[in-house]
PDB file of N, CA and C in Angstrom:
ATOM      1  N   UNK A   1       0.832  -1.183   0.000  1.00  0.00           N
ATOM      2  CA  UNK A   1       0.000   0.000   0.000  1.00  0.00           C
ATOM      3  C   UNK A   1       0.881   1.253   0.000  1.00  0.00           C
ATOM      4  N   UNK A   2       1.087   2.218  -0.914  1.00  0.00           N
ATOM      5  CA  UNK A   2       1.438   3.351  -0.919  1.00  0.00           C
ATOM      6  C   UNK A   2       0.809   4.380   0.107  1.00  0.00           C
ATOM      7  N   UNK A   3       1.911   4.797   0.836  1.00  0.00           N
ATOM      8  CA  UNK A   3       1.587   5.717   1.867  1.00  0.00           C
ATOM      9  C   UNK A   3       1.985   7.355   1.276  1.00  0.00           C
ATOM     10  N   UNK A   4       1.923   8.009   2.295  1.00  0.00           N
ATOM     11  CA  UNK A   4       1.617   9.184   1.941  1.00  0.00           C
ATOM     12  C   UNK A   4       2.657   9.773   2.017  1.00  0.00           C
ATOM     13  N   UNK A   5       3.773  10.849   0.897  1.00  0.00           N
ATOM     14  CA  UNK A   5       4.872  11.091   1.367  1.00  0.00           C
ATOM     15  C   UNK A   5       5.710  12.300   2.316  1.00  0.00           C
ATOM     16  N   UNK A   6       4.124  12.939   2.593  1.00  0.00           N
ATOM     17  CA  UNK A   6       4.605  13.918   3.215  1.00  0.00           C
ATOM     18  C   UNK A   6       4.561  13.626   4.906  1.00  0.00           C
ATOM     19  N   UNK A   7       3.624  12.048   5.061  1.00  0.00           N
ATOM     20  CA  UNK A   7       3.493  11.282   6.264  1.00  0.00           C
ATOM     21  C   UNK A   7       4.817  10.901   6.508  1.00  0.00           C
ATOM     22  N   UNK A   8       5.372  10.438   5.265  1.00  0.00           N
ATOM     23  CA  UNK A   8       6.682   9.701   5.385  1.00  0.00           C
ATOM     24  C   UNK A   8       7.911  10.063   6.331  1.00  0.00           C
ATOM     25  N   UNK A   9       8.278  11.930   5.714  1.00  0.00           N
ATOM     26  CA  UNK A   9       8.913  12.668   5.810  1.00  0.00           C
ATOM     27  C   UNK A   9       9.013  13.200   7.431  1.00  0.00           C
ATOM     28  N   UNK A  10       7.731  13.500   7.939  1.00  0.00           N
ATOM     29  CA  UNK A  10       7.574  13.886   9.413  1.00  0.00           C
ATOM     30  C   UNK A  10       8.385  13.490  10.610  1.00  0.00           C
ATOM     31  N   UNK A  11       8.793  12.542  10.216  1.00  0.00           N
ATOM     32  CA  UNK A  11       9.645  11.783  11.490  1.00  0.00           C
ATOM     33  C   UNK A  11      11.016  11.977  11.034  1.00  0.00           C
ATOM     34  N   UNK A  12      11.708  12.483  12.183  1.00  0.00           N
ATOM     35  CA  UNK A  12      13.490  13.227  11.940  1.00  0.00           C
ATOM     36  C   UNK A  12      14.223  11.722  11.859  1.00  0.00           C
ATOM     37  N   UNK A  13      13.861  10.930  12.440  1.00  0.00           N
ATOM     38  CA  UNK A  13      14.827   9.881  12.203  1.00  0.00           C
ATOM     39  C   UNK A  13      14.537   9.452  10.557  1.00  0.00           C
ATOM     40  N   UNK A  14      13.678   9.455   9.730  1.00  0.00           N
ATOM     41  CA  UNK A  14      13.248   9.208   8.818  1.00  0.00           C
ATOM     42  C   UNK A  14      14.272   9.821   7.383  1.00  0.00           C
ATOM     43  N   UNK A  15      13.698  11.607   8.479  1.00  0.00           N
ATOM     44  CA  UNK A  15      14.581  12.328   7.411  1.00  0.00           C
ATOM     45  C   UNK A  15      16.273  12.166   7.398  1.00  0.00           C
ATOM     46  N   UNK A  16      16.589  11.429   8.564  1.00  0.00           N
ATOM     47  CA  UNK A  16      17.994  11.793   8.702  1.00  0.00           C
ATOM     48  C   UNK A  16      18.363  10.227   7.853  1.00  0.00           C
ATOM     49  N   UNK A  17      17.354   9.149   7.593  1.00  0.00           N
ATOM     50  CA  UNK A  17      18.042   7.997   6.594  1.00  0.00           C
ATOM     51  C   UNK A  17      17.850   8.449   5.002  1.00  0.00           C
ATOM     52  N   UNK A  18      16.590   9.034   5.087  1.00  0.00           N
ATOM     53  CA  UNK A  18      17.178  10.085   3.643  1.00  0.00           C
ATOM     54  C   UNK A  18      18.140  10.466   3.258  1.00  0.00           C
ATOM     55  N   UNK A  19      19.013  11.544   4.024  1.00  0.00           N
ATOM     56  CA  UNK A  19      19.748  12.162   4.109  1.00  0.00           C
ATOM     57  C   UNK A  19      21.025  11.571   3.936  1.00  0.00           C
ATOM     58  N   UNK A  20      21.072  10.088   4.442  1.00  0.00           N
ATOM     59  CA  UNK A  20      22.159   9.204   4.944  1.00  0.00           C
ATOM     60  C   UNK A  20      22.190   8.795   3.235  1.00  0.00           C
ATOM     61  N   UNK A  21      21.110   7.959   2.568  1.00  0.00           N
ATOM     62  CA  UNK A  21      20.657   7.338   1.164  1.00  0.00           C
ATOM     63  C   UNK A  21      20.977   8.441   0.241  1.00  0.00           C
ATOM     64  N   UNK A  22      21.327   9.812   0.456  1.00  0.00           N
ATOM     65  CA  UNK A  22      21.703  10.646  -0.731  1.00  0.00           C
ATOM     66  C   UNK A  22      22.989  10.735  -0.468  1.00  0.00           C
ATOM     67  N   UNK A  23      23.633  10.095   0.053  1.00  0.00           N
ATOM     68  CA  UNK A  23      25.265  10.369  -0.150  1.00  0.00           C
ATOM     69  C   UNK A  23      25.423   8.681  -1.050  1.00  0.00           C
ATOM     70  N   UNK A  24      24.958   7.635  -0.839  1.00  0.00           N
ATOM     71  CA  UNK A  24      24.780   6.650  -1.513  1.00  0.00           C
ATOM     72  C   UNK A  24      24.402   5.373  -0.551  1.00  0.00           C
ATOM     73  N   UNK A  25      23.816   4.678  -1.546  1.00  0.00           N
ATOM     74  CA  UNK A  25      23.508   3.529  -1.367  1.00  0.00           C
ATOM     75  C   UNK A  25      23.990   2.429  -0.241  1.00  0.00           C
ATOM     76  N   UNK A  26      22.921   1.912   0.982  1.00  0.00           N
ATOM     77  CA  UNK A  26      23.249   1.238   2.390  1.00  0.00           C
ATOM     78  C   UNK A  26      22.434  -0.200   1.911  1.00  0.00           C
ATOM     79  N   UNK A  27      22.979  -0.700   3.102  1.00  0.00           N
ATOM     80  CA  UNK A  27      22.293  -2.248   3.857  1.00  0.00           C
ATOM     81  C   UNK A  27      21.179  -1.318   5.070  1.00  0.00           C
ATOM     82  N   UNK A  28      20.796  -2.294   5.580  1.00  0.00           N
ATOM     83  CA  UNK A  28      19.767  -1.306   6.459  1.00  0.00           C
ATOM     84  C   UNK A  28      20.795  -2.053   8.156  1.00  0.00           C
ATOM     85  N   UNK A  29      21.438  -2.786   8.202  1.00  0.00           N
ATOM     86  CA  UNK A  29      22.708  -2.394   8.498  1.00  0.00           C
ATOM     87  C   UNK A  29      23.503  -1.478   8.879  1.00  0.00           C
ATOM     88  N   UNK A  30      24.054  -1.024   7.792  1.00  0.00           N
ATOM     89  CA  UNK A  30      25.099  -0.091   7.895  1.00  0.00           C
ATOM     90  C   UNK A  30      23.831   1.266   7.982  1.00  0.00           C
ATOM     91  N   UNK A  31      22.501   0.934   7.981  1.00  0.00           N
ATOM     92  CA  UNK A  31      22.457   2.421   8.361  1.00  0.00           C
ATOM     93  C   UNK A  31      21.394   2.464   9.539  1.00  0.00           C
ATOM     94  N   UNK A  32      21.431   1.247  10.219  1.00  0.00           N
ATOM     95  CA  UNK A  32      21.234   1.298  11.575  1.00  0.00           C
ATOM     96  C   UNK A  32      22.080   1.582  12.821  1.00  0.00           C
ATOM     97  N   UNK A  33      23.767   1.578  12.074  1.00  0.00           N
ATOM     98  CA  UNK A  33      24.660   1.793  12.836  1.00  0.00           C
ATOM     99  C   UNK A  33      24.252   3.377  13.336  1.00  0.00           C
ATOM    100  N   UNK A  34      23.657   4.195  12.663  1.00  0.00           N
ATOM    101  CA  UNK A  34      23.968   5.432  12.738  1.00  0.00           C
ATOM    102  C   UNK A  34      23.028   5.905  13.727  1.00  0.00           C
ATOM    103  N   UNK A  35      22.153   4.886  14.715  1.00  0.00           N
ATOM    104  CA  UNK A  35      21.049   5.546  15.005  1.00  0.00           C
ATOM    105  C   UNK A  35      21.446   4.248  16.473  1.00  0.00           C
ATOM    106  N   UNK A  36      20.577   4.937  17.468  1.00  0.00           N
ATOM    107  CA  UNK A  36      20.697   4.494  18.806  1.00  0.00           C
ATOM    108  C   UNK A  36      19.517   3.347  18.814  1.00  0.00           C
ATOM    109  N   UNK A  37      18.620   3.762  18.016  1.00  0.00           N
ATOM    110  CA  UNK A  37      17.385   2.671  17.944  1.00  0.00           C
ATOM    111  C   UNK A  37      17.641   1.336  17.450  1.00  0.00           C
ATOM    112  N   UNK A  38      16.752   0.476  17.754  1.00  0.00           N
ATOM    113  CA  UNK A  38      17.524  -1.085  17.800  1.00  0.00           C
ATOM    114  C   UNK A  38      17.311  -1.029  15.940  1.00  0.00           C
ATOM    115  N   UNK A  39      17.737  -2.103  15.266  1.00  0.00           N
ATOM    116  CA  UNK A  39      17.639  -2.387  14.348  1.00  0.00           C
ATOM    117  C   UNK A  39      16.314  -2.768  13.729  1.00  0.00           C
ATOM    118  N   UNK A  40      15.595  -3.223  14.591  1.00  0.00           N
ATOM    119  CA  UNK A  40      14.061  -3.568  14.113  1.00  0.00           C
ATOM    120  C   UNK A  40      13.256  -2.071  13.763  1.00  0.00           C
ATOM    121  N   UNK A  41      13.051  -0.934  14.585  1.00  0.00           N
ATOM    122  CA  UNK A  41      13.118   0.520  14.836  1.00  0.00           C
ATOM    123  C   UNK A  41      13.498   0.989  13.405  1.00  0.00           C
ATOM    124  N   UNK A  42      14.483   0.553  12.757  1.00  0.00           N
ATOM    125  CA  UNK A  42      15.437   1.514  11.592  1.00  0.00           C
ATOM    126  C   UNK A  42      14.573   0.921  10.378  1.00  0.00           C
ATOM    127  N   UNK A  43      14.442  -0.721  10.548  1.00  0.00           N
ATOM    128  CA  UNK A  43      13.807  -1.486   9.336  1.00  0.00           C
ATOM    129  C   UNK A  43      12.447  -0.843   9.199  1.00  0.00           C
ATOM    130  N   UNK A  44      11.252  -0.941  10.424  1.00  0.00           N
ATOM    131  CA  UNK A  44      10.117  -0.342  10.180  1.00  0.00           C
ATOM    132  C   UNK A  44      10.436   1.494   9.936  1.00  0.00           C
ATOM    133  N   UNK A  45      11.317   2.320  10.020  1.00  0.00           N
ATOM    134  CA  UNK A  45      11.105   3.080   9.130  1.00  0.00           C
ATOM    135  C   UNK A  45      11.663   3.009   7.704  1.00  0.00           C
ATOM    136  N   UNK A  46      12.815   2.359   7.531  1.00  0.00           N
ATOM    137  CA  UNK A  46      13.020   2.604   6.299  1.00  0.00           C
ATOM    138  C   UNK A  46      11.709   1.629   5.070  1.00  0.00           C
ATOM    139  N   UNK A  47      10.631   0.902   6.048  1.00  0.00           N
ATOM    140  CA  UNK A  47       9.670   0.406   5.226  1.00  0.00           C
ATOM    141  C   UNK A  47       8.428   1.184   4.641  1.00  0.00           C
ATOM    142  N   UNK A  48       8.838   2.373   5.892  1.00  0.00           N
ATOM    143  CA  UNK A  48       7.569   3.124   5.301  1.00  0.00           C
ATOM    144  C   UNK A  48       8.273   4.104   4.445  1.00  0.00           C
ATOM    145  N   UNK A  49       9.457   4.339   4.269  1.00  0.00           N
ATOM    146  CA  UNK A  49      10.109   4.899   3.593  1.00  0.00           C
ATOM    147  C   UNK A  49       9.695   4.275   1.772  1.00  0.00           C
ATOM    148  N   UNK A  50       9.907   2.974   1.889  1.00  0.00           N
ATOM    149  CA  UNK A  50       9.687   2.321   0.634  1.00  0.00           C
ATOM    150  C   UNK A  50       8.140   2.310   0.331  1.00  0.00           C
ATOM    151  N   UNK A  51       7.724   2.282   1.618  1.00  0.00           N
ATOM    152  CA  UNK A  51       5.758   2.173   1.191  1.00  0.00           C
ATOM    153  C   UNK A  51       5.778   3.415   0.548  1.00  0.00           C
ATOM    154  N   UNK A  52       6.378   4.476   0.601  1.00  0.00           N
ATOM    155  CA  UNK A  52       5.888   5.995   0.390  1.00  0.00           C
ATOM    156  C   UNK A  52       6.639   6.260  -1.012  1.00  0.00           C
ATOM    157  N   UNK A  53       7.906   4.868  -1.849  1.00  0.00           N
ATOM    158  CA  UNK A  53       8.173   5.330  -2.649  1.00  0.00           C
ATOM    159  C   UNK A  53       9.244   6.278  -2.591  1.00  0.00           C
ATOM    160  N   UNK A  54       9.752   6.407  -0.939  1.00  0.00           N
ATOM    161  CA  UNK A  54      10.568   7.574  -1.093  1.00  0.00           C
ATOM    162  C   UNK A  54      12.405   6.599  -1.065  1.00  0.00           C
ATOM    163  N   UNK A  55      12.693   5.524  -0.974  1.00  0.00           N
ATOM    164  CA  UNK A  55      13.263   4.857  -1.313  1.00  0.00           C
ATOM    165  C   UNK A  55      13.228   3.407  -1.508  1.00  0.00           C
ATOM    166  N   UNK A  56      14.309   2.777  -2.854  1.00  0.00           N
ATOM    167  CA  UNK A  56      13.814   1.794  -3.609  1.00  0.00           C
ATOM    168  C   UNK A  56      15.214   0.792  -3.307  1.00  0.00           C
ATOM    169  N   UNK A  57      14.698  -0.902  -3.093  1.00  0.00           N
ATOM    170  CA  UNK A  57      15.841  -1.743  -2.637  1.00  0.00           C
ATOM    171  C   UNK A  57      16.076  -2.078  -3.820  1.00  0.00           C
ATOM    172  N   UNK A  58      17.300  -2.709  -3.735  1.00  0.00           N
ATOM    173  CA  UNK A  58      18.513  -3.590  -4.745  1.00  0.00           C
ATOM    174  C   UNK A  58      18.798  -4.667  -4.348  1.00  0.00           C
ATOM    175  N   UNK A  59      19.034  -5.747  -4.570  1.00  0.00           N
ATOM    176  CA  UNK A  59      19.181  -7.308  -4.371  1.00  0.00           C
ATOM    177  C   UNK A  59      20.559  -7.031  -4.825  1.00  0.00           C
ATOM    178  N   UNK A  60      21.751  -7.271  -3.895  1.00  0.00           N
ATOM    179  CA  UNK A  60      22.946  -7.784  -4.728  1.00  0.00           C
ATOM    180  C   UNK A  60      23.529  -9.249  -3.687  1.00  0.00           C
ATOM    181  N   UNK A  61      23.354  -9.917  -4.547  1.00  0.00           N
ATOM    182  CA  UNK A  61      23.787 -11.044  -3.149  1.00  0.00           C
ATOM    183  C   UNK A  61      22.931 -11.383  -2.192  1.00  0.00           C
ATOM    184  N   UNK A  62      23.057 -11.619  -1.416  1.00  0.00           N
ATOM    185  CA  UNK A  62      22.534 -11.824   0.085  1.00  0.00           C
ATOM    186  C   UNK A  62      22.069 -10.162   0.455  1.00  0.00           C
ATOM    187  N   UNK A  63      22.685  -9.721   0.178  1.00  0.00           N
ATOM    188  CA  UNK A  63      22.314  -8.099   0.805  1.00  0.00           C
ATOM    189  C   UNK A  63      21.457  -7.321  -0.236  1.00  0.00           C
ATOM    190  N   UNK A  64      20.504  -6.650   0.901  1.00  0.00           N
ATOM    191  CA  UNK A  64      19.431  -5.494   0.092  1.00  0.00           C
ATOM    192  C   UNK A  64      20.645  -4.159   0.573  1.00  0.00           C
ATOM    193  N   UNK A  65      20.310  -3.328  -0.881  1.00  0.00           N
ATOM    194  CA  UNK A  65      20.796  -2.337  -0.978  1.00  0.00           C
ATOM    195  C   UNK A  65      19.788  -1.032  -1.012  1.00  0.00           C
ATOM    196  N   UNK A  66      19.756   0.001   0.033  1.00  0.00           N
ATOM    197  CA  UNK A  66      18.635   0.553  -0.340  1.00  0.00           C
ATOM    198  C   UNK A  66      18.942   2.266  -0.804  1.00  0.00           C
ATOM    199  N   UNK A  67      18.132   2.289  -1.642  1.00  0.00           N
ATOM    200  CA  UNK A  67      18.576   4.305  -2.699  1.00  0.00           C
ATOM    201  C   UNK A  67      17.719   5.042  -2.633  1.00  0.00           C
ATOM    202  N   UNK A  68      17.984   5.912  -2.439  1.00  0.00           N
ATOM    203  CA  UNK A  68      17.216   7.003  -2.604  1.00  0.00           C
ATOM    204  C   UNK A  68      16.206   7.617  -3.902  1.00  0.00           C
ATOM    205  N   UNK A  69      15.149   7.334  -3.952  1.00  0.00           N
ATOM    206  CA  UNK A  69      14.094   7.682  -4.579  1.00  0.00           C
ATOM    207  C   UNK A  69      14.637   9.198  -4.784  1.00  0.00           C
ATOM    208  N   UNK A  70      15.482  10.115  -5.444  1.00  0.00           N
ATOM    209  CA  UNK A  70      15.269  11.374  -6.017  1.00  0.00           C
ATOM    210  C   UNK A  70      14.170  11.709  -6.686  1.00  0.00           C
ATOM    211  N   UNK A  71      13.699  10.621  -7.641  1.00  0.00           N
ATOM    212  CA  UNK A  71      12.622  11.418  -8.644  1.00  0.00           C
ATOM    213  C   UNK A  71      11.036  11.638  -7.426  1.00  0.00           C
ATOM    214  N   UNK A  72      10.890  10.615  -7.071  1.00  0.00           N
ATOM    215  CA  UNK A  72       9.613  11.405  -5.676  1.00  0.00           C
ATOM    216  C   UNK A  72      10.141  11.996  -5.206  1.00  0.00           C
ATOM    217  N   UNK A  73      11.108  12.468  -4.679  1.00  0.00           N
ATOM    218  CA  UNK A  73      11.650  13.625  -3.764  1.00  0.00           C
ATOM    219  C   UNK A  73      10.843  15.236  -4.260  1.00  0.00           C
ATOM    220  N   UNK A  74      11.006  14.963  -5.618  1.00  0.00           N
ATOM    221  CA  UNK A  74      10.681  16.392  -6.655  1.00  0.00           C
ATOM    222  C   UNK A  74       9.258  16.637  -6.427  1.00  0.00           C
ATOM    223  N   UNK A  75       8.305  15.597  -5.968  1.00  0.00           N
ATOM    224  CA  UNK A  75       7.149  16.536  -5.453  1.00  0.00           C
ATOM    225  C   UNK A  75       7.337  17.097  -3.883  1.00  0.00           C
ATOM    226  N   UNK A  76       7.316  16.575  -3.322  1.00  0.00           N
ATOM    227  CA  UNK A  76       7.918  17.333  -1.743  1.00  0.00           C
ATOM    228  C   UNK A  76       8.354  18.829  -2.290  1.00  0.00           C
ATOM    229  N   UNK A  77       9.536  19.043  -3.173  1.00  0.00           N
ATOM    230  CA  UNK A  77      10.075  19.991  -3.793  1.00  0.00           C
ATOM    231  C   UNK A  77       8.899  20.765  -4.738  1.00  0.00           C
ATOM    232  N   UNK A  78       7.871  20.219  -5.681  1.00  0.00           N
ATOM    233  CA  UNK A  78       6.557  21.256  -6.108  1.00  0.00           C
ATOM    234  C   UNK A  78       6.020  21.654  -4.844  1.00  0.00           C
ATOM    235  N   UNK A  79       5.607  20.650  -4.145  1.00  0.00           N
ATOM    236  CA  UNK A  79       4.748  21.588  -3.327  1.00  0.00           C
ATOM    237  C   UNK A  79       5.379  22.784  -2.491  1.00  0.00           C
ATOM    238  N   UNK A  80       6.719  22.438  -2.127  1.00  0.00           N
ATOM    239  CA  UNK A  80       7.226  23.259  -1.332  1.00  0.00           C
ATOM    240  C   UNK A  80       7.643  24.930  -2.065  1.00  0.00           C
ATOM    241  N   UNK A  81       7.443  25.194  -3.758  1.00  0.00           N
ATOM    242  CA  UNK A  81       7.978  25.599  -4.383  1.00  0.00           C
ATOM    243  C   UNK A  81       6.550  26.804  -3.960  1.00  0.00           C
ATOM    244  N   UNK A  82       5.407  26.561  -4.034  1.00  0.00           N
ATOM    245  CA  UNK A  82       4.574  27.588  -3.828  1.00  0.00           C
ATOM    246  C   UNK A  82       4.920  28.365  -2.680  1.00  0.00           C
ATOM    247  N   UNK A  83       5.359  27.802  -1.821  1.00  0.00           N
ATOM    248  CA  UNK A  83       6.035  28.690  -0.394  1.00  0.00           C
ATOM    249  C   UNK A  83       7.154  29.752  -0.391  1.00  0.00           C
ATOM    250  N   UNK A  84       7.939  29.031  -1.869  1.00  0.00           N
ATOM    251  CA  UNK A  84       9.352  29.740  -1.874  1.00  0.00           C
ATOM    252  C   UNK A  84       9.165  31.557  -2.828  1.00  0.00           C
ATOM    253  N   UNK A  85       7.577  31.049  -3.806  1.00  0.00           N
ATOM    254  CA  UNK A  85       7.174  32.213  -4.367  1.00  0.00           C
ATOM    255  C   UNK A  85       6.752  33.307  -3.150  1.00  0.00           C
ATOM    256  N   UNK A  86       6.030  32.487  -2.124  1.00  0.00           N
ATOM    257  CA  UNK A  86       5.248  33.745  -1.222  1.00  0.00           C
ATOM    258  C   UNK A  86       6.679  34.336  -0.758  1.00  0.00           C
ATOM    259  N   UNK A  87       7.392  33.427   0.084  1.00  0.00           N
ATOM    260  CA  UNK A  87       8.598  33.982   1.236  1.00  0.00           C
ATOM    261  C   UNK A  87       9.423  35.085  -0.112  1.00  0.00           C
ATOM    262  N   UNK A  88       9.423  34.946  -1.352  1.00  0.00           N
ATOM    263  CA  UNK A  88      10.540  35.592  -1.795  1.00  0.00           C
ATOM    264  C   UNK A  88       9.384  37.074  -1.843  1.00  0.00           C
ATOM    265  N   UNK A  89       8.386  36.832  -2.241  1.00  0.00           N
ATOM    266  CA  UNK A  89       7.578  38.002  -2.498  1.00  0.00           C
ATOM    267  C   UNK A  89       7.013  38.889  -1.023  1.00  0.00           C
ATOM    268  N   UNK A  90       7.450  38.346  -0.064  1.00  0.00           N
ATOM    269  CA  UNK A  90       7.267  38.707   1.290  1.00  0.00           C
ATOM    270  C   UNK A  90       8.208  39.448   1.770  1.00  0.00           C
ATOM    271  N   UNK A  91       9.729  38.880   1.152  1.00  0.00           N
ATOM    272  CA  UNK A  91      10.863  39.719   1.469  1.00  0.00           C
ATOM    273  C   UNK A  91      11.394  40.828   0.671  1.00  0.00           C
ATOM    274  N   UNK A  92      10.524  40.757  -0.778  1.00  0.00           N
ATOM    275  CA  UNK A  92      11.097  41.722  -1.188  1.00  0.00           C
ATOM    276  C   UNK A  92      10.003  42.655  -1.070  1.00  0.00           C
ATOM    277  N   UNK A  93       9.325  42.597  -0.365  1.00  0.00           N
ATOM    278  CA  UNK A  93       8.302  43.930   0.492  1.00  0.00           C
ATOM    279  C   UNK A  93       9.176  44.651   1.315  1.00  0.00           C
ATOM    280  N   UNK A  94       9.363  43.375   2.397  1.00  0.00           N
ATOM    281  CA  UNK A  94      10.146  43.770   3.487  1.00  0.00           C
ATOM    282  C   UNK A  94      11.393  44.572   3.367  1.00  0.00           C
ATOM    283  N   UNK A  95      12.298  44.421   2.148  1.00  0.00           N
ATOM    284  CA  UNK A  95      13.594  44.780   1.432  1.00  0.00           C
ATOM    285  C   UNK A  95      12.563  46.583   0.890  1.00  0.00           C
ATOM    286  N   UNK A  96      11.675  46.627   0.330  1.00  0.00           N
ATOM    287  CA  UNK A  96      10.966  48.085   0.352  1.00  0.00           C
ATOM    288  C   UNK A  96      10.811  48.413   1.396  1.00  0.00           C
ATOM    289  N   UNK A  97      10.247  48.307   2.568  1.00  0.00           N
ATOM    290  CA  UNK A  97      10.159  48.756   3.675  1.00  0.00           C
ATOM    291  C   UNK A  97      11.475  49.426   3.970  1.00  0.00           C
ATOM    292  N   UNK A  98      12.191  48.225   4.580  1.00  0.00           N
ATOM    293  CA  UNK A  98      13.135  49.044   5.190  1.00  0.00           C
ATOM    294  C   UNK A  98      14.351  49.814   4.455  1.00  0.00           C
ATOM    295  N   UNK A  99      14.374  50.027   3.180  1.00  0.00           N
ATOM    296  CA  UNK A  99      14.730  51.231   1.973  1.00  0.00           C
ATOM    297  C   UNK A  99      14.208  52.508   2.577  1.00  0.00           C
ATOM    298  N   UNK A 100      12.855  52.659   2.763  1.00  0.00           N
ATOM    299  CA  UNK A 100      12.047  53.452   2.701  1.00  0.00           C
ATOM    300  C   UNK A 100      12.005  53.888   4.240  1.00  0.00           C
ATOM    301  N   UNK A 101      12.459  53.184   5.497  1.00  0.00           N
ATOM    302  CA  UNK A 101      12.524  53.691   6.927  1.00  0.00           C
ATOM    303  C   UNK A 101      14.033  54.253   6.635  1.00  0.00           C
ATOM    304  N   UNK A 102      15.098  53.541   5.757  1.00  0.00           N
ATOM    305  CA  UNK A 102      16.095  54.158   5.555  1.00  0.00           C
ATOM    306  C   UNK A 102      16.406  55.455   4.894  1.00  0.00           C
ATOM    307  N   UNK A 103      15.468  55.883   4.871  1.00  0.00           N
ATOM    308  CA  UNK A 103      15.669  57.533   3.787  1.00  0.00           C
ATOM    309  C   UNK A 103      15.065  58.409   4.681  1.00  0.00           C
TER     310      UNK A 103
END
């Protein structure tokens, strides 16, 4: 069942195996080392990670390899893009304003 990816994202430990999967490609293993939570803890997130599409495994051997979904990443990035129009159009008010307390 595909979950939701902005559900996905909410949880910092979540974002921080993202984060870990864009420098490259883990075992869920090597990227449980990085976290204090037991290993079972790391697997159920990096599953909802895969339910959400936001990363995809590799079979090499005996070992799953797991990557980072970039191309879903890019909606997280549309939606977030309507925000980046307001904040820029917010500051360059603010950038008139204080021109204008400056004179």
């Amino acid at each position: 069942m595909k979950k939701d990816i902005f559900q996905a994202i909410a949880d910092p430990t979540r974002r921080a195996i993202l984060s870990l999967l864009a420098l490259h490609a883990m075992t869920p293993n090597a990227i449980a080392e990085h976290f204090t939570s037991t290993r079972q803890a790391v697997s159920k997130h990096i599953q909802v990670l895969a339910d959400a599409e936001l990363v995809r495994q590799e079979q090499q051997g005996r070992e799953i390899y797991y990557h980072l979904n970039a191309k879903k990443m890019k909606e997280v990035d549309k939606w977030l893009e309507q925000f980046r129009v307001l904040w820029d159009k917010k500051f360059s008010q603010l950038d008139d304003v204080l021109k204008n307390l400056k004179k």
